[in-house]
Protein backbone atom coordinates (compact mmCIF):
# COMPACT_ATOMS: atom_id res chain seq x y z
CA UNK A 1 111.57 89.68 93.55
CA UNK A 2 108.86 90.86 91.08
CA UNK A 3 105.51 91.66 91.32
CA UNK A 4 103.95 88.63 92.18
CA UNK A 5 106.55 88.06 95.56
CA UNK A 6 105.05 91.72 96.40
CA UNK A 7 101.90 90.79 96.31
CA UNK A 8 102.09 87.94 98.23
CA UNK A 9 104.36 89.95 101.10
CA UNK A 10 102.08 92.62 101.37
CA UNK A 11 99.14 90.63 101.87
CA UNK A 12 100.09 89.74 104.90
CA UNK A 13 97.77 90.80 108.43
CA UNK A 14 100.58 92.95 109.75
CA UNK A 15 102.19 95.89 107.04
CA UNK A 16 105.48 94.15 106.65
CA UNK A 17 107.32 97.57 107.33
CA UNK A 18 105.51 98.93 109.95
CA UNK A 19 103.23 101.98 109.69
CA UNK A 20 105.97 104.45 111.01
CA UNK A 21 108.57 106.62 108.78
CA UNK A 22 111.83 105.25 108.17
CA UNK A 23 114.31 107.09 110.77
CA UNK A 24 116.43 108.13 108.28
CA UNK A 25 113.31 110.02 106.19
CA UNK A 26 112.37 111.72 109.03
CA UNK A 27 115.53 112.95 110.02
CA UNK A 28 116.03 114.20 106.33
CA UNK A 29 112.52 115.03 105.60
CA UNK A 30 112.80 118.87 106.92
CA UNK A 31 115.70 119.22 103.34
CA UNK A 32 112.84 118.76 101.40
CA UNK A 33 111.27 122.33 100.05
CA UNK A 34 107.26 122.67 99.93
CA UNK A 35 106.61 121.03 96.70
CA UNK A 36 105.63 117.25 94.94
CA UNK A 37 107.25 114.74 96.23
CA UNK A 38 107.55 111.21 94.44
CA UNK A 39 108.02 107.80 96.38
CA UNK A 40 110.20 105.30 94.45
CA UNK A 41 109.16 101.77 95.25
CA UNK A 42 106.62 102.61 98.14
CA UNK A 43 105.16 99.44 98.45
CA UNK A 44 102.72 99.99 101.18
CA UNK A 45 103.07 103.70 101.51
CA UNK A 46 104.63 104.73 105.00
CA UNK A 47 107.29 106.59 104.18
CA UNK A 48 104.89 108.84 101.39
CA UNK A 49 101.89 108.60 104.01
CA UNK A 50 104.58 110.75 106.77
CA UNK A 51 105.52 113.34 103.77
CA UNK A 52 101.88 113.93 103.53
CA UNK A 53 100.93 114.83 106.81
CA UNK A 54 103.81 117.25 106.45
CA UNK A 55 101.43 118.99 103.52
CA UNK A 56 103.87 117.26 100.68
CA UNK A 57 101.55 116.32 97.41
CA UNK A 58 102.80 112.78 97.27
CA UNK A 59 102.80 110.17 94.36
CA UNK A 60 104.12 106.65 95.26
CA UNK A 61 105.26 104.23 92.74
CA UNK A 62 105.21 100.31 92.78
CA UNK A 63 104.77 97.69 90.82
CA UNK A 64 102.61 95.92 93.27
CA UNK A 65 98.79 96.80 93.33
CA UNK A 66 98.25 95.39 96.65
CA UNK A 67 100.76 96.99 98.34
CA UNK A 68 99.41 100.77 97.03
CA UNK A 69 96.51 99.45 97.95
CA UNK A 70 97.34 99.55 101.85
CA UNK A 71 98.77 102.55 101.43
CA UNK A 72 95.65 104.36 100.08
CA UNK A 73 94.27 102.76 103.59
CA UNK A 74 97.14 103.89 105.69
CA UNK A 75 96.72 107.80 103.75
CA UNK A 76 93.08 107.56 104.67
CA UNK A 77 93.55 106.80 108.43
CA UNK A 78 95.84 109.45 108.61
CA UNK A 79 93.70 112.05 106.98
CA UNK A 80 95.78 112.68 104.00
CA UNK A 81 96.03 112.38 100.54
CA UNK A 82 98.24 110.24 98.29
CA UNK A 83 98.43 109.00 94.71
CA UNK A 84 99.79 105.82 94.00
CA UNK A 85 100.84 104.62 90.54
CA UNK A 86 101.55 101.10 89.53
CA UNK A 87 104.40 101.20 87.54
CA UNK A 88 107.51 99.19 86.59
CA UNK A 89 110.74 102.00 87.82
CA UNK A 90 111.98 100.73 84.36
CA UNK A 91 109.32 102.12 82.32
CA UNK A 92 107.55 105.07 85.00
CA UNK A 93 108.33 109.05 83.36
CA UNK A 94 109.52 111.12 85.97
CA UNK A 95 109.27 114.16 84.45
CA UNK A 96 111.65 116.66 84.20
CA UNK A 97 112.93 119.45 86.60
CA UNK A 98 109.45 118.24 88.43
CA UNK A 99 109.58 117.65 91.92
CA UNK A 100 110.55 119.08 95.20
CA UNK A 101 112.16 115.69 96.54
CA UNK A 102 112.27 112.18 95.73
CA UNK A 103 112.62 109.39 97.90
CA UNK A 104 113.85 105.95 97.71
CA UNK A 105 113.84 104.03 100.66
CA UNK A 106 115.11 100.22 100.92
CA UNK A 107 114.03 100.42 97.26
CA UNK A 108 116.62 98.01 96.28
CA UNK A 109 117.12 97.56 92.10
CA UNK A 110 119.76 95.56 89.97
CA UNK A 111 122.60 97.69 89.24
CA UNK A 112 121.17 98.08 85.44
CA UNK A 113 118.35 99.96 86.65
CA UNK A 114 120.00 101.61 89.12
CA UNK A 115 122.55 103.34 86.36
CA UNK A 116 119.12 104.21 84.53
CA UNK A 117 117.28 105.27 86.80
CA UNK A 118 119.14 107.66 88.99
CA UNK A 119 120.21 110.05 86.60
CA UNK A 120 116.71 110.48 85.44
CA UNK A 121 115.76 110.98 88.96
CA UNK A 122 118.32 114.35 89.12
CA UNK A 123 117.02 115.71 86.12
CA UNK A 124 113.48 115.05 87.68
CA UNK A 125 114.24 117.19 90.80
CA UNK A 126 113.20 120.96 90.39
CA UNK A 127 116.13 123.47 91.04
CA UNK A 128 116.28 123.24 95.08
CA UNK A 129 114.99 119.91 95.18
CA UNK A 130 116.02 116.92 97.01
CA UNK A 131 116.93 112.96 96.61
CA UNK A 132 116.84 110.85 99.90
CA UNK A 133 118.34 106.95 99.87
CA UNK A 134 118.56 105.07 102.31
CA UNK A 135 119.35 101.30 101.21
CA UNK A 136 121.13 97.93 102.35
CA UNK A 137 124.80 97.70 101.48
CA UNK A 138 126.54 94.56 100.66
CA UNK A 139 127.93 94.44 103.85
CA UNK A 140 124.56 93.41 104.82
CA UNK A 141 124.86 90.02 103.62
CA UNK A 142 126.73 89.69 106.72
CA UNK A 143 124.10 90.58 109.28
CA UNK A 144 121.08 88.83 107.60
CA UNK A 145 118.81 91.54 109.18
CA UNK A 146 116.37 92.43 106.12
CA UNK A 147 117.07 93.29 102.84
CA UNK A 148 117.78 91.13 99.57
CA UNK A 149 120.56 88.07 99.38
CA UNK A 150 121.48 89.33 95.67
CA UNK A 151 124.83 91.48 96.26
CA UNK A 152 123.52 93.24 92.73
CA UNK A 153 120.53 94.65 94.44
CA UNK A 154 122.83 96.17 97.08
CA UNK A 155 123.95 99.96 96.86
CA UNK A 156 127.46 101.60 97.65
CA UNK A 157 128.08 105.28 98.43
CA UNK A 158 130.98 105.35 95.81
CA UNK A 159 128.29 104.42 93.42
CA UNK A 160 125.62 106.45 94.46
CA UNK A 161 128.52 109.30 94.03
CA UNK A 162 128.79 108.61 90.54
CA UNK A 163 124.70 108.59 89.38
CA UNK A 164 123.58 111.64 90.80
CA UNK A 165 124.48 114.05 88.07
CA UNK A 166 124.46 117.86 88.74
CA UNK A 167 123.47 117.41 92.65
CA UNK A 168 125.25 118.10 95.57
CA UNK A 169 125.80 115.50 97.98
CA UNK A 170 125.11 116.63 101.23
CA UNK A 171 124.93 113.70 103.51
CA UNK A 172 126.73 110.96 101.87
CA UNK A 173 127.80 107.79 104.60
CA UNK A 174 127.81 103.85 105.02
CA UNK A 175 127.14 102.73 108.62
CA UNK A 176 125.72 99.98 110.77
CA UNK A 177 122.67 101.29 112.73
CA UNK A 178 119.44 99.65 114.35
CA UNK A 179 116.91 99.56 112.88
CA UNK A 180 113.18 98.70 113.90
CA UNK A 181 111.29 98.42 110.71
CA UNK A 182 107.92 95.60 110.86
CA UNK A 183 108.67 91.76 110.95
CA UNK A 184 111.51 92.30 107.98
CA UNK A 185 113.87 94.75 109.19
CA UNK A 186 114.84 93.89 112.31
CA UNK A 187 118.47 94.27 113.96
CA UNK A 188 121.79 95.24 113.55
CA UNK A 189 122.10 97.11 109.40
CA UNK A 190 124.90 98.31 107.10
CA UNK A 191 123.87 100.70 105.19
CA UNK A 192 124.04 103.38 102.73
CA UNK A 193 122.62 106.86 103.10
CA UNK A 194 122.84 109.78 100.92
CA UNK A 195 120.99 113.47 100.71
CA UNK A 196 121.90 115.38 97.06
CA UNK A 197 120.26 118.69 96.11
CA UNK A 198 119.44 119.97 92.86
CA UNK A 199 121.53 123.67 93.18
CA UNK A 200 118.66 126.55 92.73
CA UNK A 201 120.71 127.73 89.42
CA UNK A 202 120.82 124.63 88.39
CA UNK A 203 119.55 124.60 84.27
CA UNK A 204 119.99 122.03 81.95
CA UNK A 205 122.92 121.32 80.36
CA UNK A 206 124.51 123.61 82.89
């Protein structure tokens, strides 16, 4: 699904997600010290648009134009600010030891990228900081609810566990919840959803 499916999706009259926060986010969202926050695969922008009106500097990442593009919109009717970037998560620096939180919400990758990208997203967190997934697991092929068909897009805890360098997990589960997301996520879920934290002594190579 690359840049060009994106666009098309996100062209659409209705946002395909909804304008609302993922539940998960805002459950979690409170973890998240005052700081930057980055948005992994933000499409258009509701998940960075809530961390904003919670006085979060936000930057959301995607490769599709169009979908930042409704996000700038959804920012603007909600009084807040937000920088998007479009970027291939393949190529986009994170930084290091730069932000408060990021998030990565039904962001779904192939596994390659996944092994790649993770681990540069724990050395990205500043000491205290905080990664939020939430994502479809395979057992979501099952349920045909949203999400990818691909099983290699599809994230497992145990391997979550194991690409998270130096944090601590501290909400790590895989469940099947409701959720009410826009035309595409709709019904019964399995899913995986982790918090880690960056300890405050963390320093690298610690």
């Amino acid at each position: 699904m690359g840049r060009e499916f994106w666009d098309t999706r996100y062209s659409e009259t209705e946002l395909t997600y909804g304008s609302e926060p993922n539940d998960f986010l805002r459950e979690m969202a409170p973890r998240i010290p005052p700081g930057p926050v980055l948005g992994l695969g933000e499409g258009q922008g509701r998940n960075a648009v809530y961390l904003a009106t919670l006085g979060h500097a936000v930057t959301a990442v995607d490769q599709s134009p169009v979908g930042l593009a409704r996000a700038r919109e959804l920012a603007t009717s909600r009084g807040v600010a937000l920088s998007t970037v479009v970027a291939d998560l393949a190529d986009f620096n994170l930084g290091a030891a730069s932000w408060s939180g990021i998030i990565s919400i039904f962001c779904h990758l192939p596994s390659a990228l996944r092994r790649d990208l993770y681990p540069r997203c724990a050395a990205a967190l500043a000491p205290g900081g905080v990664f939020i997934l939430e994502g479809y697991t395979p057992r979501q092929l099952d349920y045909g609810t949203g999400g990818p068909k691909e099983p290699d897009l599809l994230d497992t805890l145990d391997e979550l566990r194991g690409l998270l360098p130096g944090l601590e997990l501290e909400v790590g589960r895989e469940l099947l919840r409701d959720i009410r997301e826009g035309a595409h996520h709709q019904g019964l879920g399995a899913v995986v959803q982790v918090v880690a934290r960056k300890p405050l002594g963390f320093t690298s190579g610690s």
